[in-house]
N, C-alpha and C. Protein backbone atom coordinates (compact mmCIF):
# COMPACT_ATOMS: atom_id res chain seq x y z
N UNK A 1 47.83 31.51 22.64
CA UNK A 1 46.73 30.61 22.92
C UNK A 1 45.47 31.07 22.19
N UNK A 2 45.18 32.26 22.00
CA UNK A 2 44.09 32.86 21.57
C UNK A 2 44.24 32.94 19.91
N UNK A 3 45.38 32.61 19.02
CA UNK A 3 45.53 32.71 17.99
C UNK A 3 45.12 30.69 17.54
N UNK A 4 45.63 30.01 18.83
CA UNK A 4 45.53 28.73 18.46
C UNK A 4 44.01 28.34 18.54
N UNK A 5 43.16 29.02 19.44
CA UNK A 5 41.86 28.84 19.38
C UNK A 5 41.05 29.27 17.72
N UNK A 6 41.65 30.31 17.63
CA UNK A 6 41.15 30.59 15.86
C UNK A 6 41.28 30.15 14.69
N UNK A 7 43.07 29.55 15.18
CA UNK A 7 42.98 28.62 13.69
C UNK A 7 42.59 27.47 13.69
N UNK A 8 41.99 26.95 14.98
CA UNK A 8 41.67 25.69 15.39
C UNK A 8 39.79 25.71 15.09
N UNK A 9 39.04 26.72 15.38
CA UNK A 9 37.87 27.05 15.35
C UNK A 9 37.05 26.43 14.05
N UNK A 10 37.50 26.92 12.65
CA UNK A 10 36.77 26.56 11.67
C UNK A 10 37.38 25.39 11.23
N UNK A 11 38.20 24.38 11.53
CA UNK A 11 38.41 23.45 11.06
C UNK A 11 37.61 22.61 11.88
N UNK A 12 37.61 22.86 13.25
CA UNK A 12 36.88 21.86 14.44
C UNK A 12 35.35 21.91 13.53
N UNK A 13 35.28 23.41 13.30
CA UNK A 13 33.18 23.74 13.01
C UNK A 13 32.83 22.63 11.47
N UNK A 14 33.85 23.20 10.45
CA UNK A 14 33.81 22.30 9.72
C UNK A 14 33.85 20.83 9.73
N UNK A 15 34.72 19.83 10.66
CA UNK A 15 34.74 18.40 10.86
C UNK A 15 33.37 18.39 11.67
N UNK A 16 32.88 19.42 12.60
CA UNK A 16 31.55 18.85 13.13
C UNK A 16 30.66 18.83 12.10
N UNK A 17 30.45 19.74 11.07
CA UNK A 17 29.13 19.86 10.25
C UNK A 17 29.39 18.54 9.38
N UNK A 18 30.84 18.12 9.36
CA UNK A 18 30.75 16.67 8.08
C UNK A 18 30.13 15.75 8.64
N UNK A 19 30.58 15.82 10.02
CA UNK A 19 30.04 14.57 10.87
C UNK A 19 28.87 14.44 11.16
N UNK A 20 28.36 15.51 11.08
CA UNK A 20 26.76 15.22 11.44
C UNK A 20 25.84 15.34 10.16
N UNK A 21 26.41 15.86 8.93
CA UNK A 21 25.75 15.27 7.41
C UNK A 21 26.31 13.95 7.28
N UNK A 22 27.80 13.31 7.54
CA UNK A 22 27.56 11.97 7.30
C UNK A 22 26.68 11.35 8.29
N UNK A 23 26.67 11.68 9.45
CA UNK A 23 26.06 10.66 10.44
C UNK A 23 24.31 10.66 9.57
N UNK A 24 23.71 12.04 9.08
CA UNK A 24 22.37 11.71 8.74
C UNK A 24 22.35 11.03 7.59
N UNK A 25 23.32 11.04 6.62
CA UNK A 25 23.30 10.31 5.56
C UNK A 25 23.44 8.43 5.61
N UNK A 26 23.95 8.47 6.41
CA UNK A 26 24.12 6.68 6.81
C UNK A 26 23.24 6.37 7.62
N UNK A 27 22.64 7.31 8.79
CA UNK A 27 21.82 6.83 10.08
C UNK A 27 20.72 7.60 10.27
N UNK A 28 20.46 8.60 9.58
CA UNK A 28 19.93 9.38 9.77
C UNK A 28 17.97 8.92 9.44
N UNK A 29 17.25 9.43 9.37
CA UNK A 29 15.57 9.51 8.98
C UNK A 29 15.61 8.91 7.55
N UNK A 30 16.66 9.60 6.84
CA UNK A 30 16.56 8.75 5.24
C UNK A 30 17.95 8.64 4.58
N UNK A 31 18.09 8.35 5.51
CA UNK A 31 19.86 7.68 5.18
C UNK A 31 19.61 6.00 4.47
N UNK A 32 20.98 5.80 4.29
CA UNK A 32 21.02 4.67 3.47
C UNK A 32 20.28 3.14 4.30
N UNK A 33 20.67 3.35 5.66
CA UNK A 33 19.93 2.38 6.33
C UNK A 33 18.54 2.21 5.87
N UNK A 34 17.66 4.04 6.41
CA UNK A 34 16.42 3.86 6.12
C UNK A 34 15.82 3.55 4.84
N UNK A 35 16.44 3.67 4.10
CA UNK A 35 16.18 3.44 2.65
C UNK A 35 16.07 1.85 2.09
N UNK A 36 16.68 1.21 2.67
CA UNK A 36 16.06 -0.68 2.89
C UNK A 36 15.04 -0.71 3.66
N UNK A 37 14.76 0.10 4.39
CA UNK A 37 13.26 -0.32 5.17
C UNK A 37 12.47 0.17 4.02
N UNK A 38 12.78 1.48 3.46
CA UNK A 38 11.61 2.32 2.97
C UNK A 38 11.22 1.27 1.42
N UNK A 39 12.11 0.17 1.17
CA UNK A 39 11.92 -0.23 -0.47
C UNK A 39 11.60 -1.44 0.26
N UNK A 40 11.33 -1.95 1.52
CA UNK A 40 10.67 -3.27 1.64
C UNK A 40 9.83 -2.82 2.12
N UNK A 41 9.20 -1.71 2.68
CA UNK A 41 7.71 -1.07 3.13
C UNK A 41 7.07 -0.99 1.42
N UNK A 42 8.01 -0.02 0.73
CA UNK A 42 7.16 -0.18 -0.65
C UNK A 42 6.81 -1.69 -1.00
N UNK A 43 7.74 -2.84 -1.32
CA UNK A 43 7.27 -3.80 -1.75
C UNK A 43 6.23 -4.59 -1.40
N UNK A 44 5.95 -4.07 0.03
CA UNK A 44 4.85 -4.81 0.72
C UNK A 44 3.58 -4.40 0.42
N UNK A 45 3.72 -2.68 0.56
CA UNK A 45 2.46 -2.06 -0.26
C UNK A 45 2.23 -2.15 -1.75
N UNK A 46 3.32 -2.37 -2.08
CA UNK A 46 2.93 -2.96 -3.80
C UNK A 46 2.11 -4.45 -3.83
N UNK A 47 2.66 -5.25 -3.42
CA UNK A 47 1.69 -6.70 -3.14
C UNK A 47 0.15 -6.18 -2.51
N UNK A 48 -0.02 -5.44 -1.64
CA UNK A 48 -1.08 -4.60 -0.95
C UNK A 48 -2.33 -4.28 -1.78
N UNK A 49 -1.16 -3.21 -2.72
CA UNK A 49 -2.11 -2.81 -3.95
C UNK A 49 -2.44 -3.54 -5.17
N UNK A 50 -1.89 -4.79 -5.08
CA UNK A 50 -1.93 -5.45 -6.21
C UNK A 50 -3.34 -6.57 -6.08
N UNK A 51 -3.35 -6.50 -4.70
CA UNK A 51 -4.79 -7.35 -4.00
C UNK A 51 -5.67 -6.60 -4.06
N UNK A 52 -5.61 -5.53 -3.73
CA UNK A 52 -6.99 -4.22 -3.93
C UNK A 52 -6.96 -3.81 -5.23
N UNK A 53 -6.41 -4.14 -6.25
CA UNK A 53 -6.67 -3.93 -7.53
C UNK A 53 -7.54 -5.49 -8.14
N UNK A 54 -6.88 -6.21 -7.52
CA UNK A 54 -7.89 -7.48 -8.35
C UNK A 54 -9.55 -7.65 -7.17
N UNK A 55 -9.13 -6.84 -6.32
CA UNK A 55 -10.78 -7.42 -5.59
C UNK A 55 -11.39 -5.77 -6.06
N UNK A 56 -10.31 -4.76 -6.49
CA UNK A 56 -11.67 -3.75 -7.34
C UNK A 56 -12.36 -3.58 -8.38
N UNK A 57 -11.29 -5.36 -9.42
CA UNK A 57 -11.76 -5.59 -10.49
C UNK A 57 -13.11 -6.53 -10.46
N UNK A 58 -12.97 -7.43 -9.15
CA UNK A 58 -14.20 -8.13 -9.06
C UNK A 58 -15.37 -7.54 -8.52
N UNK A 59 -15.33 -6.87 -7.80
CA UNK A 59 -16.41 -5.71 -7.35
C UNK A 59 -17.39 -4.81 -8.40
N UNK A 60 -16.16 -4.49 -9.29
CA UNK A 60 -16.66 -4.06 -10.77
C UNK A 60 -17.37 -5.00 -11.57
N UNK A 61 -16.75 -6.15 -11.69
CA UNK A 61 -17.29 -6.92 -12.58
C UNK A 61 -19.03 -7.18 -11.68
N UNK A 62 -18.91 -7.50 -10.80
CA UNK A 62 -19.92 -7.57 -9.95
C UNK A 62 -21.14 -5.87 -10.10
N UNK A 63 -20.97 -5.04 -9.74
CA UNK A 63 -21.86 -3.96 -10.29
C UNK A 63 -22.18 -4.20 -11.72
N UNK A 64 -21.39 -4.46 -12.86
CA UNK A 64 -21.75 -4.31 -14.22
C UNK A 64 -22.21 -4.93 -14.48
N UNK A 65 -22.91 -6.38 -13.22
CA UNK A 65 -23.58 -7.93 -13.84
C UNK A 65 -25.09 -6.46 -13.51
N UNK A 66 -25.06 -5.90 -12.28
CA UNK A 66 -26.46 -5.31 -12.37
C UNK A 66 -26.91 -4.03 -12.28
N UNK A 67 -26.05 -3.92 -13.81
CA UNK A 67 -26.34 -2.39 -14.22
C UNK A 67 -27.74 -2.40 -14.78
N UNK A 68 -28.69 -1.58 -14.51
CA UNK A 68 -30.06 -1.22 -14.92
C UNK A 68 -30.35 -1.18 -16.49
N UNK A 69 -29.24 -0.44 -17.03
CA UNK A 69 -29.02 0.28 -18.24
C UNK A 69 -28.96 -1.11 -19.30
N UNK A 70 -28.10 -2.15 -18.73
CA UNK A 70 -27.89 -3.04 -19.90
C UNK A 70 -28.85 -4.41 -19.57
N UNK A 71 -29.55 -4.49 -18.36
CA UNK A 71 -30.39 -5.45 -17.83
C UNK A 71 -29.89 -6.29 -17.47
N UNK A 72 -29.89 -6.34 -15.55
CA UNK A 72 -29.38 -7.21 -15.02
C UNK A 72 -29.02 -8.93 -14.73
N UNK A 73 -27.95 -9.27 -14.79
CA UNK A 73 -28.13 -10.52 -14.59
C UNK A 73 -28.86 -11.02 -13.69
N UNK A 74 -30.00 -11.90 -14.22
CA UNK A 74 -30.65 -12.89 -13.34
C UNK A 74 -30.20 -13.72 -12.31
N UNK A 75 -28.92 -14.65 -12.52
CA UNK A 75 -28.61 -15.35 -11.86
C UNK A 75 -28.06 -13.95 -10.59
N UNK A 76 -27.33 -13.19 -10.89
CA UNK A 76 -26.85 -12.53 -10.01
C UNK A 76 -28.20 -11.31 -8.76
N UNK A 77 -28.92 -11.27 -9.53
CA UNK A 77 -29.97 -10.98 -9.00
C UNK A 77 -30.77 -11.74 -7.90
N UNK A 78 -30.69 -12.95 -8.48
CA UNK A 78 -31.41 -14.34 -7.45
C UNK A 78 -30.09 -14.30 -6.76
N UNK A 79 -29.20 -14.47 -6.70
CA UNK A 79 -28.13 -15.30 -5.66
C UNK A 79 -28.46 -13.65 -4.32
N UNK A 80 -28.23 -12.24 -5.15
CA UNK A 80 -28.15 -11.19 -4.19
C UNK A 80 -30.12 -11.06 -3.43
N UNK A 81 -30.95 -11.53 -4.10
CA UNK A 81 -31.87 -11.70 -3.52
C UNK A 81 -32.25 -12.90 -2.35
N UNK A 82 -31.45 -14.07 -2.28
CA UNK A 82 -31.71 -15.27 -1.81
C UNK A 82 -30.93 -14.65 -0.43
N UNK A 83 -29.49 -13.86 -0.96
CA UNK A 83 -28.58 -13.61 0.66
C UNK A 83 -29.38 -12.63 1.43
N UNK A 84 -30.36 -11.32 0.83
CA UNK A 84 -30.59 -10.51 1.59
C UNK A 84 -31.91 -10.94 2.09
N UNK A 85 -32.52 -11.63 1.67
CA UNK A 85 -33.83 -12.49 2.50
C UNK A 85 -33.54 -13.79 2.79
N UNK A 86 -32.87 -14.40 3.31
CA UNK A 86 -32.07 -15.32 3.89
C UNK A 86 -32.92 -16.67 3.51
N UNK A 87 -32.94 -16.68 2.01
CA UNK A 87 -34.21 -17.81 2.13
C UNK A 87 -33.26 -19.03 1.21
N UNK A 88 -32.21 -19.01 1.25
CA UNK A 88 -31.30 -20.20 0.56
C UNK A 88 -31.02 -21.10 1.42
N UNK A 89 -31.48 -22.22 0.96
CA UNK A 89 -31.61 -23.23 2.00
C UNK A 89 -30.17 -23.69 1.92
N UNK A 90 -29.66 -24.87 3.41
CA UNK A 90 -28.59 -25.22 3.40
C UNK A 90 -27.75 -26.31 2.52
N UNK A 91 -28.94 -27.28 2.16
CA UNK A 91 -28.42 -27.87 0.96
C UNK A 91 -28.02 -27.03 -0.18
N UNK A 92 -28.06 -26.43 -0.81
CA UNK A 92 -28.34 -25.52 -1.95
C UNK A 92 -26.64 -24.77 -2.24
N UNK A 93 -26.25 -25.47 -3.21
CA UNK A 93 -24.71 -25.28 -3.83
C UNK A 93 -24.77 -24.17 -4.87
N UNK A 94 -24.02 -23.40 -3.99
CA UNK A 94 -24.27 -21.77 -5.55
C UNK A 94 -22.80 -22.47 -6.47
N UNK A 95 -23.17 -21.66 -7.66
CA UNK A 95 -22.31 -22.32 -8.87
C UNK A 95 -21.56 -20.88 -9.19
N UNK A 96 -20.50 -20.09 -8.88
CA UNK A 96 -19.72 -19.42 -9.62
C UNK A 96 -19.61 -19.22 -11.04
N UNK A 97 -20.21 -17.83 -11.72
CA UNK A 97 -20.10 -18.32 -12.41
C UNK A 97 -18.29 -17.63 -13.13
N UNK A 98 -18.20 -18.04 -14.06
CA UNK A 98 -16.56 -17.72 -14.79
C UNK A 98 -16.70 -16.61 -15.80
N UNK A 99 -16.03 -15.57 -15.43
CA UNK A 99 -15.91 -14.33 -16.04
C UNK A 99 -14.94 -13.56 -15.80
């Protein structure tokens, strides 16, 4: 009995350690399951970053209308002067401009 426990020992230890590297490999934290979440979490943050890249391009474009150095746009000057003294009346249609 005590000889059958030994030759039985490292084959049992061995089938447990497969089973529990396959079990993390299929089910595990970053097993193959998690790995479809983890590439539709990326794709979502890619669309994410693809919105915070075009509103950091307009933000930019927006500082460089009133850089000091090259002399600020007027129109952009009046429109940021009219919002922070609230003196644009309600009729009054601002015109975008295209850039």
């Amino acid at each position: 009995m005590n000889t059958l426990l030994r030759r039985a020992g490292l084959p049992a230890a061995v089938l447990i350690a497969v089973g529990f590297f396959g079990y993390n490999a299929v089910l595990g934290p970053t097993g193959i399951v998690a790995a479809k979440e983890f590439r539709a979490e990326l794709a979502q943050k890619n669309i994410e970053y693809a919105a915070l890249a075009k509103k950091r391009v307009e933000i930019k474009n927006r500082v460089d209308l009133l850089d000091p150095k090259r002399g600020a746009d007027p129109d952009m000057v009046d429109e940021l002067v009219r919002k922070q003294l609230n003196v644009a009346r309600p009729d009054e249609v601002i015109v975008p401009l295209d850039q």
